[in-house]
PDB file of N, CA and C in Angstrom:
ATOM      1  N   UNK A   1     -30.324  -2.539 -19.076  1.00  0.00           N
ATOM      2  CA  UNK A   1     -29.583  -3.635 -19.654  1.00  0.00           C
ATOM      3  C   UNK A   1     -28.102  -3.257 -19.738  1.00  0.00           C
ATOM      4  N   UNK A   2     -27.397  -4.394 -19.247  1.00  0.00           N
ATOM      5  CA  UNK A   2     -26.065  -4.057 -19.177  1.00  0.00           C
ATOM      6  C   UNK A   2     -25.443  -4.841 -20.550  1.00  0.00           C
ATOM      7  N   UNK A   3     -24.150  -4.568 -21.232  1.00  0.00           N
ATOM      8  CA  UNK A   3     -23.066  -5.946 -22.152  1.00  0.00           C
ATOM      9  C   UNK A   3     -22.165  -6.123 -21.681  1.00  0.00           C
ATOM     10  N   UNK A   4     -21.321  -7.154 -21.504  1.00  0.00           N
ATOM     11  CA  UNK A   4     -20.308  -7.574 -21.494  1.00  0.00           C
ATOM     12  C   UNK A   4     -19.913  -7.748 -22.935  1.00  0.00           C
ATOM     13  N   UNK A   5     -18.910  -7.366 -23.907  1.00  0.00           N
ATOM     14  CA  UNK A   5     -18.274  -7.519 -24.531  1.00  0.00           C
ATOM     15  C   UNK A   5     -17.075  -7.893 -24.492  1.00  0.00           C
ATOM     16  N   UNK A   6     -16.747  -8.459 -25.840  1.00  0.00           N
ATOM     17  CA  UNK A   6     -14.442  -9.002 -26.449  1.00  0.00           C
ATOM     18  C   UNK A   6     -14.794  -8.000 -27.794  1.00  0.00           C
ATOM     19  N   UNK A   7     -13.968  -7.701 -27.842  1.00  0.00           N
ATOM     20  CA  UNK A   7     -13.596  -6.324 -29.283  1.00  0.00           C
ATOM     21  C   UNK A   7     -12.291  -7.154 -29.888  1.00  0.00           C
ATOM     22  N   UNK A   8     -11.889  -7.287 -30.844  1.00  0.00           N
ATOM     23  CA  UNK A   8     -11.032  -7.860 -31.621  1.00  0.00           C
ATOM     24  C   UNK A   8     -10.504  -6.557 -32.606  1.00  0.00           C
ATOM     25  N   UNK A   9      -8.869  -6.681 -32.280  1.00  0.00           N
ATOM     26  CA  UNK A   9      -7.951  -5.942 -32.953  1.00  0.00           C
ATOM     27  C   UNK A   9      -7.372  -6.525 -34.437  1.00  0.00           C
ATOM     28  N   UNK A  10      -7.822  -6.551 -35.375  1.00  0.00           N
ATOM     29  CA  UNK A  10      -6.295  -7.290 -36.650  1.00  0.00           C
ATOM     30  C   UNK A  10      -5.471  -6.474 -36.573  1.00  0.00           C
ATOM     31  N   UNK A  11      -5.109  -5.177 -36.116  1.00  0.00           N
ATOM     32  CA  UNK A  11      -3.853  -4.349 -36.610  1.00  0.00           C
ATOM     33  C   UNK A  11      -2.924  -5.246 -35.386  1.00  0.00           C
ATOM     34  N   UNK A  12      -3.837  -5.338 -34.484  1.00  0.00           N
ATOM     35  CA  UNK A  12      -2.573  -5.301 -32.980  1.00  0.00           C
ATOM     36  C   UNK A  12      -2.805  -7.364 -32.723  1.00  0.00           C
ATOM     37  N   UNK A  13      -3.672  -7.477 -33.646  1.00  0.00           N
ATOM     38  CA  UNK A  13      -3.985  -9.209 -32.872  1.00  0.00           C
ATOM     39  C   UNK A  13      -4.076  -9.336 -31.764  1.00  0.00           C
ATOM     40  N   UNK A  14      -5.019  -8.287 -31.267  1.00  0.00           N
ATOM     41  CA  UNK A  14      -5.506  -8.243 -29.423  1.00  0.00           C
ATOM     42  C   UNK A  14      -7.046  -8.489 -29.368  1.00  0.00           C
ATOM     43  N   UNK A  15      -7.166  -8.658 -28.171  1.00  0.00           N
ATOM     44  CA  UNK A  15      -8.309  -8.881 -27.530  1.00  0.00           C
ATOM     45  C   UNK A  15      -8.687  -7.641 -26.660  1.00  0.00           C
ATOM     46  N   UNK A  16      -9.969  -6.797 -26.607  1.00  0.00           N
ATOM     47  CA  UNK A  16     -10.658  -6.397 -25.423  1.00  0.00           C
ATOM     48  C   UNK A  16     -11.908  -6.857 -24.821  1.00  0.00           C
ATOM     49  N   UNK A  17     -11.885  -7.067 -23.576  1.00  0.00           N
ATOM     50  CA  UNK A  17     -13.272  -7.028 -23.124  1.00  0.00           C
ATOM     51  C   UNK A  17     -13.085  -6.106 -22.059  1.00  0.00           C
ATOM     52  N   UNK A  18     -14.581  -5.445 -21.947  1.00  0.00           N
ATOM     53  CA  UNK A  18     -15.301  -4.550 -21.151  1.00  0.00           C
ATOM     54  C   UNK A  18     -16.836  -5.023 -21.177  1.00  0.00           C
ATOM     55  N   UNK A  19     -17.274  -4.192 -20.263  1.00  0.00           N
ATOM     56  CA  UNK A  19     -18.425  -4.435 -19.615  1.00  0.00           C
ATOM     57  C   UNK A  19     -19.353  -2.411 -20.123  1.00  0.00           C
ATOM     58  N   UNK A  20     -20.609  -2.203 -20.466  1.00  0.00           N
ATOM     59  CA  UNK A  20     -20.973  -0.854 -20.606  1.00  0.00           C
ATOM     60  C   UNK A  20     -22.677  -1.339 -20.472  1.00  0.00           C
ATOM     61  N   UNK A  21     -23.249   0.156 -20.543  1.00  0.00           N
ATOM     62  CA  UNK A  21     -24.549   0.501 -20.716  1.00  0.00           C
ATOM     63  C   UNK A  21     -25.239   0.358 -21.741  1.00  0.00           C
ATOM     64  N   UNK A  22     -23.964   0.618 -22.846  1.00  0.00           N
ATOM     65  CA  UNK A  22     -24.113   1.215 -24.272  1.00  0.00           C
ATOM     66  C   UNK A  22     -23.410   0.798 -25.233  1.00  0.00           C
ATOM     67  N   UNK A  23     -24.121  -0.297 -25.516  1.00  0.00           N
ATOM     68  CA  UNK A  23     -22.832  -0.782 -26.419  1.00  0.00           C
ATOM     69  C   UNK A  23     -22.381  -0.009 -27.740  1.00  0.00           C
ATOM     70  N   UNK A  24     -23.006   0.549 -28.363  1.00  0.00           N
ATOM     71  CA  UNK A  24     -23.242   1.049 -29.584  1.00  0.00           C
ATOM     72  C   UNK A  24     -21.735   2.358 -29.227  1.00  0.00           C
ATOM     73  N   UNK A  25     -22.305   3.340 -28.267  1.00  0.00           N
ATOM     74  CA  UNK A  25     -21.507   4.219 -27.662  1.00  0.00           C
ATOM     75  C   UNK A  25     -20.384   4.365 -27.485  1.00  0.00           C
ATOM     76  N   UNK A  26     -19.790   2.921 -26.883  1.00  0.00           N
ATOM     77  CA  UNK A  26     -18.170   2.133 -26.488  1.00  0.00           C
ATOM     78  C   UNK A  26     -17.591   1.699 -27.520  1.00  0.00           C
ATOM     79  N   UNK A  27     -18.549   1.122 -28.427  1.00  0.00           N
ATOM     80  CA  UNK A  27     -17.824   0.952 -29.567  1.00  0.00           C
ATOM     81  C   UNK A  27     -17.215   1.884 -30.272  1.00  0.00           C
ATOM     82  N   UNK A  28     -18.062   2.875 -30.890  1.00  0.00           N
ATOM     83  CA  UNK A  28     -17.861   4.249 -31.469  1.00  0.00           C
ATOM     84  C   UNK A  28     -16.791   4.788 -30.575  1.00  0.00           C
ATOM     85  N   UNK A  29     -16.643   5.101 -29.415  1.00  0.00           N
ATOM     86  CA  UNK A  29     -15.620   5.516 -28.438  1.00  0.00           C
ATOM     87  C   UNK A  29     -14.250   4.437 -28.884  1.00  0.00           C
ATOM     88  N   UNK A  30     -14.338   3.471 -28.881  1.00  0.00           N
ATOM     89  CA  UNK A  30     -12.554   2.725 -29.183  1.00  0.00           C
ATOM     90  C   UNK A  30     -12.543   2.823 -30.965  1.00  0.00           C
ATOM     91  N   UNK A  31     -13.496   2.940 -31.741  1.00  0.00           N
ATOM     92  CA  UNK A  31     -13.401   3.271 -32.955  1.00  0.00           C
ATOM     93  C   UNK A  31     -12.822   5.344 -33.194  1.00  0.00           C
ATOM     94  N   UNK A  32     -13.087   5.618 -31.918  1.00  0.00           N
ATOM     95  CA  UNK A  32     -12.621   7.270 -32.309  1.00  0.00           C
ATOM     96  C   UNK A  32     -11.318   7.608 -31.585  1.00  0.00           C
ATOM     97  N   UNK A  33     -10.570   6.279 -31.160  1.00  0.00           N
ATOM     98  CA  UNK A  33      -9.147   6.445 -30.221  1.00  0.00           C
ATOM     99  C   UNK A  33      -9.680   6.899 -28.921  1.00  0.00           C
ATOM    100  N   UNK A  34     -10.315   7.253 -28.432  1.00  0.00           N
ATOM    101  CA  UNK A  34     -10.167   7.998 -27.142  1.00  0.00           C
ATOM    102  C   UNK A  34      -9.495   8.151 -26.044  1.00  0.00           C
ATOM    103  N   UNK A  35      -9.142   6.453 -26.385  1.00  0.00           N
ATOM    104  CA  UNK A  35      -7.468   6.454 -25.406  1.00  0.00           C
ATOM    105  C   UNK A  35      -6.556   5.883 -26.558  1.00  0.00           C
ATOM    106  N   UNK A  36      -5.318   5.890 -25.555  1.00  0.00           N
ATOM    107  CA  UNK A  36      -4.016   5.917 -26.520  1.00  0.00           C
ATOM    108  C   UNK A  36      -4.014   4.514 -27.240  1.00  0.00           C
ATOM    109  N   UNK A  37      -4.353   3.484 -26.649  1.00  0.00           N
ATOM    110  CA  UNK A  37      -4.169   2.413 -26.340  1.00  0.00           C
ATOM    111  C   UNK A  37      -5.692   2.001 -27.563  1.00  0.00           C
ATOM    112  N   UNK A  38      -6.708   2.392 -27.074  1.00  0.00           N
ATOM    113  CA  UNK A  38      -7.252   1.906 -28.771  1.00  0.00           C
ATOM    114  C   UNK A  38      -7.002   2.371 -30.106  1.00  0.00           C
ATOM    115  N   UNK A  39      -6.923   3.878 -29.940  1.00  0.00           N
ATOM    116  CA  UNK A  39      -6.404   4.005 -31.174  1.00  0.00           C
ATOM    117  C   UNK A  39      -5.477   3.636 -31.805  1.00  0.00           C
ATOM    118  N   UNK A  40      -4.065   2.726 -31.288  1.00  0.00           N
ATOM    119  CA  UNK A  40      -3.506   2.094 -32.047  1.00  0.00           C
ATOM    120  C   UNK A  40      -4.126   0.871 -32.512  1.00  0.00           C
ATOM    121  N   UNK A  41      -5.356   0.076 -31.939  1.00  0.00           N
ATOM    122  CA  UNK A  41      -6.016  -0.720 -32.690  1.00  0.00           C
ATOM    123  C   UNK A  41      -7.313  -0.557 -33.936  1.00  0.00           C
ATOM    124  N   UNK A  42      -7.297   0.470 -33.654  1.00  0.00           N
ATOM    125  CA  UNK A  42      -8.487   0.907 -34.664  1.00  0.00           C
ATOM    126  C   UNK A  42      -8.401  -0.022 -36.127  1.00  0.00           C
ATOM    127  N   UNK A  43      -9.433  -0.261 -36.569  1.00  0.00           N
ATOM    128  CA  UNK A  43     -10.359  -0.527 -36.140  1.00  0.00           C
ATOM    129  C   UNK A  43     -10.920  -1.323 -35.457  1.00  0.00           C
ATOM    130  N   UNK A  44     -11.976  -1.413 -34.132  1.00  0.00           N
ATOM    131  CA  UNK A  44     -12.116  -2.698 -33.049  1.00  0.00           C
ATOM    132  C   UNK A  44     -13.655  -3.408 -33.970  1.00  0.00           C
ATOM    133  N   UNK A  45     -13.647  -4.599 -33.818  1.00  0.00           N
ATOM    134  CA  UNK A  45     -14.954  -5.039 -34.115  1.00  0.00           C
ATOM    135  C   UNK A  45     -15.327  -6.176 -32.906  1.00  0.00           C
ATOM    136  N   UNK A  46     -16.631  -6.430 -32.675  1.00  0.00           N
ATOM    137  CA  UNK A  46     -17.306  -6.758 -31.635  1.00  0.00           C
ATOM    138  C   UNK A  46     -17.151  -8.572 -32.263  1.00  0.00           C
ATOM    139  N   UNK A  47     -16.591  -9.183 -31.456  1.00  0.00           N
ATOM    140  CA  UNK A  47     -16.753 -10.381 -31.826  1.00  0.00           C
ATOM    141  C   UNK A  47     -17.681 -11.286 -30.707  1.00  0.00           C
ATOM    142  N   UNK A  48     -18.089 -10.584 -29.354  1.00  0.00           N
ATOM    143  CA  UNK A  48     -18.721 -11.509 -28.439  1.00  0.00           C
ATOM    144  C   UNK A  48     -19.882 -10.293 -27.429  1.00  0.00           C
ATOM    145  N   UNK A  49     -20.828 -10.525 -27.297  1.00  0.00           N
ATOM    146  CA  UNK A  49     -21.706  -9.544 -26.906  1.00  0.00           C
ATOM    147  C   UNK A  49     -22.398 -10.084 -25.792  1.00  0.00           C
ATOM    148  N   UNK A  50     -22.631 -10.120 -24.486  1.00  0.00           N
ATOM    149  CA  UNK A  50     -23.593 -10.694 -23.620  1.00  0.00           C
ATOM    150  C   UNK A  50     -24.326  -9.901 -22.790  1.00  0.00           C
ATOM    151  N   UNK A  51     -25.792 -10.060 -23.062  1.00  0.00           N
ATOM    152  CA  UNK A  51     -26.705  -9.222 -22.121  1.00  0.00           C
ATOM    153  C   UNK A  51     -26.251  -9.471 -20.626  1.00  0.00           C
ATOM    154  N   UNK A  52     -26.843  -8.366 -20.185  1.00  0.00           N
ATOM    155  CA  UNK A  52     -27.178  -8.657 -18.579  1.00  0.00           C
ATOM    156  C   UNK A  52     -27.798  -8.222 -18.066  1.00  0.00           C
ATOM    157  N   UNK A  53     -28.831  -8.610 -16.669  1.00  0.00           N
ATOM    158  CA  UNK A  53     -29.777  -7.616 -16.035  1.00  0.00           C
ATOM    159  C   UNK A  53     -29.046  -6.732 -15.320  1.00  0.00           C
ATOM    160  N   UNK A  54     -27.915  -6.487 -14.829  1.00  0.00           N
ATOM    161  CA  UNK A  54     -27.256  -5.850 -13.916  1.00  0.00           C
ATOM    162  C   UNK A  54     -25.607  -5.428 -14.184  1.00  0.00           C
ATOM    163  N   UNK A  55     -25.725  -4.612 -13.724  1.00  0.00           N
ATOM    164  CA  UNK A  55     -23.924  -3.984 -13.971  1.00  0.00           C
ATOM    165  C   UNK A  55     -22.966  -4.952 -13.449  1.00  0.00           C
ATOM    166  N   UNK A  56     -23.549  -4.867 -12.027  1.00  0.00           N
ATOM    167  CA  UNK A  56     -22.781  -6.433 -11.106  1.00  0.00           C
ATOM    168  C   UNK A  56     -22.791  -7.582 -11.880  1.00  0.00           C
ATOM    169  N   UNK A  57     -23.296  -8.088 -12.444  1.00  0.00           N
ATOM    170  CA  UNK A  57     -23.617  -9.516 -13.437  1.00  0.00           C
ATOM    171  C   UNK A  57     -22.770  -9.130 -14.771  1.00  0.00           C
ATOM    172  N   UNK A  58     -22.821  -7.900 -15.006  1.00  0.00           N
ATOM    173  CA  UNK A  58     -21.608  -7.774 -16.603  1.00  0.00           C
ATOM    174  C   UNK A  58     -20.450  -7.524 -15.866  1.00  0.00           C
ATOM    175  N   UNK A  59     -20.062  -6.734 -15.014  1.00  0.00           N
ATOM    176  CA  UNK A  59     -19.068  -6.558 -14.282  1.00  0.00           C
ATOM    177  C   UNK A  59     -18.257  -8.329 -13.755  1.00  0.00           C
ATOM    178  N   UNK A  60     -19.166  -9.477 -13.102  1.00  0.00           N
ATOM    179  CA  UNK A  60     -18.432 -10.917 -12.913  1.00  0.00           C
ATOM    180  C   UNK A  60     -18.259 -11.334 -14.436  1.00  0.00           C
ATOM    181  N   UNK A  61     -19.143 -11.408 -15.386  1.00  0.00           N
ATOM    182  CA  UNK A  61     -18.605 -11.963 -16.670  1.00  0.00           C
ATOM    183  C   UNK A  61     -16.556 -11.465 -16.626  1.00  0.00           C
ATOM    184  N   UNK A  62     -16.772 -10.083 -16.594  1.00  0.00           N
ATOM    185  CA  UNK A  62     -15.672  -9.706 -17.504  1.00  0.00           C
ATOM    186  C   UNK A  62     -14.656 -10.063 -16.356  1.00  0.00           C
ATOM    187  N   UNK A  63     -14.676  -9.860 -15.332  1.00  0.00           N
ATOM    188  CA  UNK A  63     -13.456 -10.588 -14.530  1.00  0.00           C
ATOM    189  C   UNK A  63     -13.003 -12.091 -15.418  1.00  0.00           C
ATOM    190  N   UNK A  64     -14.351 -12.951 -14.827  1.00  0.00           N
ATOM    191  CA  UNK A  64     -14.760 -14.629 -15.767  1.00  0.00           C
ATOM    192  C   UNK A  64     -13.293 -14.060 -16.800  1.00  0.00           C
ATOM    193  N   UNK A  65     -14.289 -13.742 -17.749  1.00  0.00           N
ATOM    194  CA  UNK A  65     -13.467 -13.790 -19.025  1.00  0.00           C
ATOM    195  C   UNK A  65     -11.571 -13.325 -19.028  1.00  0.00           C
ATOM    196  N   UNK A  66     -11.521 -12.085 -17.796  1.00  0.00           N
ATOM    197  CA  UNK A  66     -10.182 -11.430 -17.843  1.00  0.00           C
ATOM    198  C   UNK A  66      -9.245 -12.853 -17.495  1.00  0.00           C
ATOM    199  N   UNK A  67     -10.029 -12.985 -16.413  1.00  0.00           N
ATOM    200  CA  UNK A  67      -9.084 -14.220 -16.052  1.00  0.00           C
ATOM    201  C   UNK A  67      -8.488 -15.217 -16.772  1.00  0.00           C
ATOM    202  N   UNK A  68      -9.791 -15.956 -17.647  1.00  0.00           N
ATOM    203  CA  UNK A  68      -9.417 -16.943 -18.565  1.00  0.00           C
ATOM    204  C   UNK A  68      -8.937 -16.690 -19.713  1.00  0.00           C
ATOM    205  N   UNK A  69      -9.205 -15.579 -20.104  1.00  0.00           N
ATOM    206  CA  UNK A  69      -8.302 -15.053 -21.294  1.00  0.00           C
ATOM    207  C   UNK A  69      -9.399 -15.209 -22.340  1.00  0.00           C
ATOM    208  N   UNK A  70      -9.209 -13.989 -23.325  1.00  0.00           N
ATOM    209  CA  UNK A  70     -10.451 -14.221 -24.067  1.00  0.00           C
ATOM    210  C   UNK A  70     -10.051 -14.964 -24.819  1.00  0.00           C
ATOM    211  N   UNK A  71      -9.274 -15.050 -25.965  1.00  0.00           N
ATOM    212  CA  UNK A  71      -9.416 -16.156 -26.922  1.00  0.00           C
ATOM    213  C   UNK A  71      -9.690 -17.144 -26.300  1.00  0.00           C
ATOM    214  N   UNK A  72      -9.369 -17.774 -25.103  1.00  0.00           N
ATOM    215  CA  UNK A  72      -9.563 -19.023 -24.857  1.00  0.00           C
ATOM    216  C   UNK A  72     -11.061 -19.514 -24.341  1.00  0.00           C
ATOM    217  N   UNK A  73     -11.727 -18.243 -23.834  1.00  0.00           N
ATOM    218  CA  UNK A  73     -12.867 -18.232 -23.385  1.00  0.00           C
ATOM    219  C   UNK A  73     -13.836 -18.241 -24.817  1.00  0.00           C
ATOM    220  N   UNK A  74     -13.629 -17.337 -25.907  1.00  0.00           N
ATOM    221  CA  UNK A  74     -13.842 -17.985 -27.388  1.00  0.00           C
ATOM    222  C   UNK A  74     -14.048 -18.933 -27.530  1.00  0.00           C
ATOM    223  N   UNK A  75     -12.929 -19.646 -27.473  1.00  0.00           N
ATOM    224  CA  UNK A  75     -12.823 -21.017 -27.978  1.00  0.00           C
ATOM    225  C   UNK A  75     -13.048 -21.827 -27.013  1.00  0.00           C
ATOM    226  N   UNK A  76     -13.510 -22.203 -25.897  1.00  0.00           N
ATOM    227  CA  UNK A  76     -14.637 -22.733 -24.934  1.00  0.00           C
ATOM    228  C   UNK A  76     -15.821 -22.317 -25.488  1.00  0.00           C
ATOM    229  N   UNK A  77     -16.376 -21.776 -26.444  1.00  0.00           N
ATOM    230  CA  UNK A  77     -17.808 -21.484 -26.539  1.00  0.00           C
ATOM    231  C   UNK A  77     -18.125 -21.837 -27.705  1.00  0.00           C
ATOM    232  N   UNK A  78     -16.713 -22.048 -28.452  1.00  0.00           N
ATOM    233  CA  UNK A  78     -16.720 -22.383 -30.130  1.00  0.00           C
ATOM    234  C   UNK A  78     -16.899 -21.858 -30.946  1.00  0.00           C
ATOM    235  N   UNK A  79     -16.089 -20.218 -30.624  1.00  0.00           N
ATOM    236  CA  UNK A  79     -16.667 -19.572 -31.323  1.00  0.00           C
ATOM    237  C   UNK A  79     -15.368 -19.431 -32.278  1.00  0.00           C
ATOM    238  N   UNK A  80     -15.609 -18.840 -33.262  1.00  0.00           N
ATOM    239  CA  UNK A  80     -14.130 -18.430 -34.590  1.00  0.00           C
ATOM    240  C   UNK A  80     -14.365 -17.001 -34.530  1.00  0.00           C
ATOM    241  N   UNK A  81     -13.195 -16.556 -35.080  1.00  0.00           N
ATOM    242  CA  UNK A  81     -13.113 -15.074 -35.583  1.00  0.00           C
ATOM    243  C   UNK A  81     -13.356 -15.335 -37.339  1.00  0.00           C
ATOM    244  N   UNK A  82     -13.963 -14.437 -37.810  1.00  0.00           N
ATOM    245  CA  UNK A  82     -14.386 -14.492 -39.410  1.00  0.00           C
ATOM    246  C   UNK A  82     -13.314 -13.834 -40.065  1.00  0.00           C
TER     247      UNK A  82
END
């Protein structure tokens, strides 16, 4: 099983999405800085999660989504931030 995830920043008011194996793992990984670039958002929380049977299939989501931009792809789905 593959995820496509959006991670939501309040420090930075950003958006990530990625695609992993593990979601649990990736998370903990942008929650421990591992690159430069999350750890100035710390803390990330998971606001959008989508299974997949295949890497290739989470891999087109997250293009999908890069392209359209996540908030906006959010808010095509109706979703809010809490």
């Amino acid at each position: 099983m593959y995820y496509t995830y959006i991670l939501y920043s309040e420090k930075l008011a950003v958006f990530y999405t990625g695609h992993t194996k593990d979601m649990e793992r990736r998370l903990e990984e942008h929650n421990r800085g591992k690159s430069a670039f999350a750890a100035k958002g710390m803390p990330w929380r998971v606001v959008y999660r989508f299974e997949a049977s295949s890497r290739a299939d989470a891999a087109k989501l997250e293009r999908k989504i890069k392209k359209r931009g996540a908030q906006r792809f959010l808010r095509d789905l109706n979703l809010q931030l809490a």
